[in-house]
Protein backbone atom coordinates (compact mmCIF):
# COMPACT_ATOMS: atom_id res chain seq x y z
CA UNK A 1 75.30 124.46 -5.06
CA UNK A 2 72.68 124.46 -7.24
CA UNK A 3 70.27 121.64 -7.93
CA UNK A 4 71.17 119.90 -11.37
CA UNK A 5 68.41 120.36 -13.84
CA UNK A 6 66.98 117.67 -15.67
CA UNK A 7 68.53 115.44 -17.98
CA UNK A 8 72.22 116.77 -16.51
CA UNK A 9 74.40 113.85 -15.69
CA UNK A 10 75.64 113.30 -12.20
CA UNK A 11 79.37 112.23 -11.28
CA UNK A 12 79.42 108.49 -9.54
CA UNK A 13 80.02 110.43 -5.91
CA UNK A 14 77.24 112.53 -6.14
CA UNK A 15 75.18 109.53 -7.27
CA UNK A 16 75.85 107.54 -4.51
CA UNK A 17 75.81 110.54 -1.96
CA UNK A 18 72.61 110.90 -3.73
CA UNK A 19 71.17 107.92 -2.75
CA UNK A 20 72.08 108.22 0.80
CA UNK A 21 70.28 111.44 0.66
CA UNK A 22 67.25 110.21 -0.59
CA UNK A 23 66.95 107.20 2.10
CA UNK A 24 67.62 110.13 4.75
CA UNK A 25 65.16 112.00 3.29
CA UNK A 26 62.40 109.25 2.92
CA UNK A 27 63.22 108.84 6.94
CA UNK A 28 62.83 112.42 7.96
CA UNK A 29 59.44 112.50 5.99
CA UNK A 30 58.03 108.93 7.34
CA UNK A 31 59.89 109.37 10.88
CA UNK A 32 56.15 108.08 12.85
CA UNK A 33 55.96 105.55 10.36
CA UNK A 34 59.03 104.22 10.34
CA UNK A 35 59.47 104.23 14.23
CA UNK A 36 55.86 102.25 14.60
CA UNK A 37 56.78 99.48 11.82
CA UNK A 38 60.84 99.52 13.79
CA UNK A 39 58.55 99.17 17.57
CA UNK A 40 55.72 96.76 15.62
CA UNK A 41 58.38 94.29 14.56
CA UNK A 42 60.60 94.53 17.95
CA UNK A 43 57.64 93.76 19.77
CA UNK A 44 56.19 90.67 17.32
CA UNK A 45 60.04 89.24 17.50
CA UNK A 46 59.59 89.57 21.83
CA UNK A 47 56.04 87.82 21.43
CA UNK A 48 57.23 85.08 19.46
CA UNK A 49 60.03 84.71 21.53
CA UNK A 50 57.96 84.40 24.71
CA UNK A 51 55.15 82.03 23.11
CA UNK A 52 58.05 79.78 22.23
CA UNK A 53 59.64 80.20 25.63
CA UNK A 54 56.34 79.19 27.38
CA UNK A 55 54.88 76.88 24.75
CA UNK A 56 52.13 74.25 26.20
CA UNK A 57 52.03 76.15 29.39
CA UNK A 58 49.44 78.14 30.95
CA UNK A 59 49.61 81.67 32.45
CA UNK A 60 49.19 83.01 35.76
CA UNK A 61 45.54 83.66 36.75
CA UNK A 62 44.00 81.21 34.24
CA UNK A 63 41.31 78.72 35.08
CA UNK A 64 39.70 75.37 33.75
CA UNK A 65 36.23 74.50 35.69
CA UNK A 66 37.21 76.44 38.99
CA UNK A 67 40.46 75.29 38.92
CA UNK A 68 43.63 77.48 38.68
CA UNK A 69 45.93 75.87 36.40
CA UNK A 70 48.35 78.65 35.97
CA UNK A 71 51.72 77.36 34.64
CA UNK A 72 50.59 73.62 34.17
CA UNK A 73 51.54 72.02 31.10
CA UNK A 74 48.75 71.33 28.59
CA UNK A 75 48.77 67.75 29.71
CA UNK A 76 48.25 68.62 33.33
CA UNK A 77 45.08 71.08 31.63
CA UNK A 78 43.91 67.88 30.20
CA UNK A 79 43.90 65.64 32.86
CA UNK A 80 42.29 68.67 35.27
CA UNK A 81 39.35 69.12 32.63
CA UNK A 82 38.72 65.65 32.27
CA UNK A 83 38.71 64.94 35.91
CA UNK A 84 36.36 68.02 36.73
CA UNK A 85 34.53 67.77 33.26
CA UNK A 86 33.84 64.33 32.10
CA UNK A 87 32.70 62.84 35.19
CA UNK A 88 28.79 63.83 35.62
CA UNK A 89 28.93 63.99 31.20
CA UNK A 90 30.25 59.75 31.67
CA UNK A 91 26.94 59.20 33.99
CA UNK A 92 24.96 60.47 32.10
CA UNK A 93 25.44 58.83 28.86
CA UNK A 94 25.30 55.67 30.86
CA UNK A 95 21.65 56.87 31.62
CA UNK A 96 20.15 58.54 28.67
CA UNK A 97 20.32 58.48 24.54
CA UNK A 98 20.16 61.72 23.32
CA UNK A 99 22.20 64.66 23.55
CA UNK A 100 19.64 66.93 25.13
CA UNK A 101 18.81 65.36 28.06
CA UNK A 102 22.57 64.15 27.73
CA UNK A 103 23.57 67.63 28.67
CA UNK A 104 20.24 68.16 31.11
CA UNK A 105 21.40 65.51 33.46
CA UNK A 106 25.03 66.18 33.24
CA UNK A 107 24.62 69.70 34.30
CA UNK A 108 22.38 67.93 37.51
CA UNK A 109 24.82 65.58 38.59
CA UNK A 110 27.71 68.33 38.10
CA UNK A 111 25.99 70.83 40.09
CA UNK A 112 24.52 68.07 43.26
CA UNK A 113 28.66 66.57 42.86
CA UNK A 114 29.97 69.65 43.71
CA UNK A 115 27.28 71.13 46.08
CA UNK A 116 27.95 67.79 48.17
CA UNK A 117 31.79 68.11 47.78
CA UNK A 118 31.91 71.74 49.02
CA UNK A 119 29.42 70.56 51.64
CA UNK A 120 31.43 67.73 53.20
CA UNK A 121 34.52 69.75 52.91
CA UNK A 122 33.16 72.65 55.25
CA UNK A 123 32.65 69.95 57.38
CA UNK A 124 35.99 67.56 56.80
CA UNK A 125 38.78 68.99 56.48
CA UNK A 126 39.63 67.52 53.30
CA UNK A 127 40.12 69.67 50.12
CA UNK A 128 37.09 70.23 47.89
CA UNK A 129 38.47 69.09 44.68
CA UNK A 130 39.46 65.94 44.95
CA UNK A 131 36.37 65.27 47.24
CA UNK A 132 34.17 66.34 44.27
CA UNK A 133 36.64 63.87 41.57
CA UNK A 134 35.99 61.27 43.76
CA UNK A 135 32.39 61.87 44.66
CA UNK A 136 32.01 61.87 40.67
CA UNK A 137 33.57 58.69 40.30
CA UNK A 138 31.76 56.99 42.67
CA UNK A 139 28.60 58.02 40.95
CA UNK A 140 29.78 56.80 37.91
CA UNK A 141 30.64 53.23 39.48
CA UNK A 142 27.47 52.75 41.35
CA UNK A 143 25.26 53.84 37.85
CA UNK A 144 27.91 51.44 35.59
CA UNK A 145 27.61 48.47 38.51
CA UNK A 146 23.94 49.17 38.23
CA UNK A 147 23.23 49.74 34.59
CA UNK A 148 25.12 46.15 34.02
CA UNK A 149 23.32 44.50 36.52
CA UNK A 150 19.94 45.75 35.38
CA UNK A 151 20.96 44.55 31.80
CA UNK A 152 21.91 41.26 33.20
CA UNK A 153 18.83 41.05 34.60
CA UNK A 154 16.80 42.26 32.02
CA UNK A 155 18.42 39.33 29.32
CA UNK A 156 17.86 36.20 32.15
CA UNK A 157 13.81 37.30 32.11
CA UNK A 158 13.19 37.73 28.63
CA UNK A 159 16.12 36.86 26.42
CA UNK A 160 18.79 38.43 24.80
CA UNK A 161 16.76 40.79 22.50
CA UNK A 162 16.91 41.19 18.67
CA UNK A 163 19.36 44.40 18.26
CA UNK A 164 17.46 45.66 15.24
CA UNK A 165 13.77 44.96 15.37
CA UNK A 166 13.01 46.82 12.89
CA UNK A 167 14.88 44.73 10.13
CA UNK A 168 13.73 40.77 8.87
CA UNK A 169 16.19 38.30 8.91
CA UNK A 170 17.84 37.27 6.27
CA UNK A 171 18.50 33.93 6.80
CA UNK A 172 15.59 31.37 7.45
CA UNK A 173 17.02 28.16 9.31
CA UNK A 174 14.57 25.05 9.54
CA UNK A 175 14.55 22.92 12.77
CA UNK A 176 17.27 20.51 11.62
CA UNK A 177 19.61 22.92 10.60
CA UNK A 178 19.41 25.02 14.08
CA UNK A 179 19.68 22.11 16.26
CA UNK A 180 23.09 21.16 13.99
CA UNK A 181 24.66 24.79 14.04
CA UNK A 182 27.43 25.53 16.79
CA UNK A 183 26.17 27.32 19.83
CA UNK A 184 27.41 30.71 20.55
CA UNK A 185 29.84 29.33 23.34
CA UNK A 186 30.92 26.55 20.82
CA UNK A 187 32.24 29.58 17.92
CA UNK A 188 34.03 31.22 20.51
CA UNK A 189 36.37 28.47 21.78
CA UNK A 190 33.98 27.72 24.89
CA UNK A 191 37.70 28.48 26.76
C-alpha cells in the first residue's frame, strides 16, 4: 500500500493504527534513550525506596571521630560525637576567650586525652573509648572545680569586680541613700 499523499484524508482505523505506528516508530529510533530514562527512573524509584527504608541510620563502614557507627541511629551519631568531640572543645572554653586559641588547646587536650587513653588501655584491659570519655570528663571536672574555685577566690581578695569597666554609671547614690537601699541578699528573698 502506498503512502497517502498530503492533504488525503485517512479512515478512523488507519488513524488510530497510525498513531500506534508512530509511538513504535519514535521507540525503534530512541531505543538507547528510552531504555536509559526506563533504567534512570527504576533505579531513582529503588534509591528512594532504600533512603526511606534506612532513614536516620548509618551505613556499614562509616565513622564519627574513630568510631564505627555503622547502622546507629542519628541519635546514637549524636551522642558518639558529642562524647568523643565536645569534651577537650568544653575545657577549653572554660580556659580561654577566643576562638583561636579555643581550637589550639582543644586540639592539645584531644590529642594528650586520647594518647593517655590508648596508653592505659595497652596496659588495662579496659576498652579505649570509654577510657578516653571518661579521661575527658575528668579533665573537664577538675578545670570547672578549679576555674570556680579560683573565681571564688579571686572575688573574697578584691571584690566582686565591675562587669563593664569600660562604661560610667548611671546612677549616682549619696551616702544616705546606699546605706537605706536593700542589700543584694535582702532583693533576693535572703531564703
Amino acid at each position: 500500500m502506498d503512502a497517502p499523499s498530503p492533504g488525503v484524508r485517512q479512515p478512523v482505523e488507519t488513524a488510530r493504527r497510525g498513531r500506534r505506528h508512530r509511538i513504535a516508530a519514535w521507540y525503534r529510533r530512541h531505543t538507547w534513550t528510552a531504555t536509559a530514562l526506563l533504567i534512570a527512573v527504576v533505579l531513582g524509584a529503588g534509591l528512594i525506596a532504600l533512603q526511606v527504608a534506612l532513614r536516620d541510620r548509618a551505613g556499614p563502614g562509616v565513622t564519627v571521630a574513630g568510631v564505627g557507627v555503622g547502622g546507629m541511629d542519628a541519635a546514637r551519631i549524636a551522642a558518639v560525637a558529642r562524647e568523643r568531640l565536645t569534651g577537650p572543645v568544653a575545657v577549653a572554653q572554660l580556659m580561654t576567650g577566643s576562638f583561636r586559641r579555643t581550637m589550639a588547646v582543644a586540639m592539645g587536650i584531644g590529642v594528650t586525652v586520647c594518647v593517655t587513653g590508648l596508653s592505659i588501655t595497652y596496659w588495662a584491659n579496659v576498652t579505649p573509648g570509654a577510657t578516653i570519655v571518661v579521661l575527658a570528663i575528668a579533665i573537664y571536672a577538675v578545670v570547672a572545680v578549679g576555674r570556680s574555685l579560683l573565681a571564688a577566690r579571686a572575688v573574697r581578695r578584691r571584690g566582686r569586680p565591675d562587669p563593664h569597666p569600660e562604661v560610667g554609671d548611671d546612677v549616682e547614690l549619696t551616702a544616705q541613700e546606699a546605706a537605706a537601699a536593700p542589700s543584694t541578699s535582702e532583693r533576693r528573698g535572703a531564703s
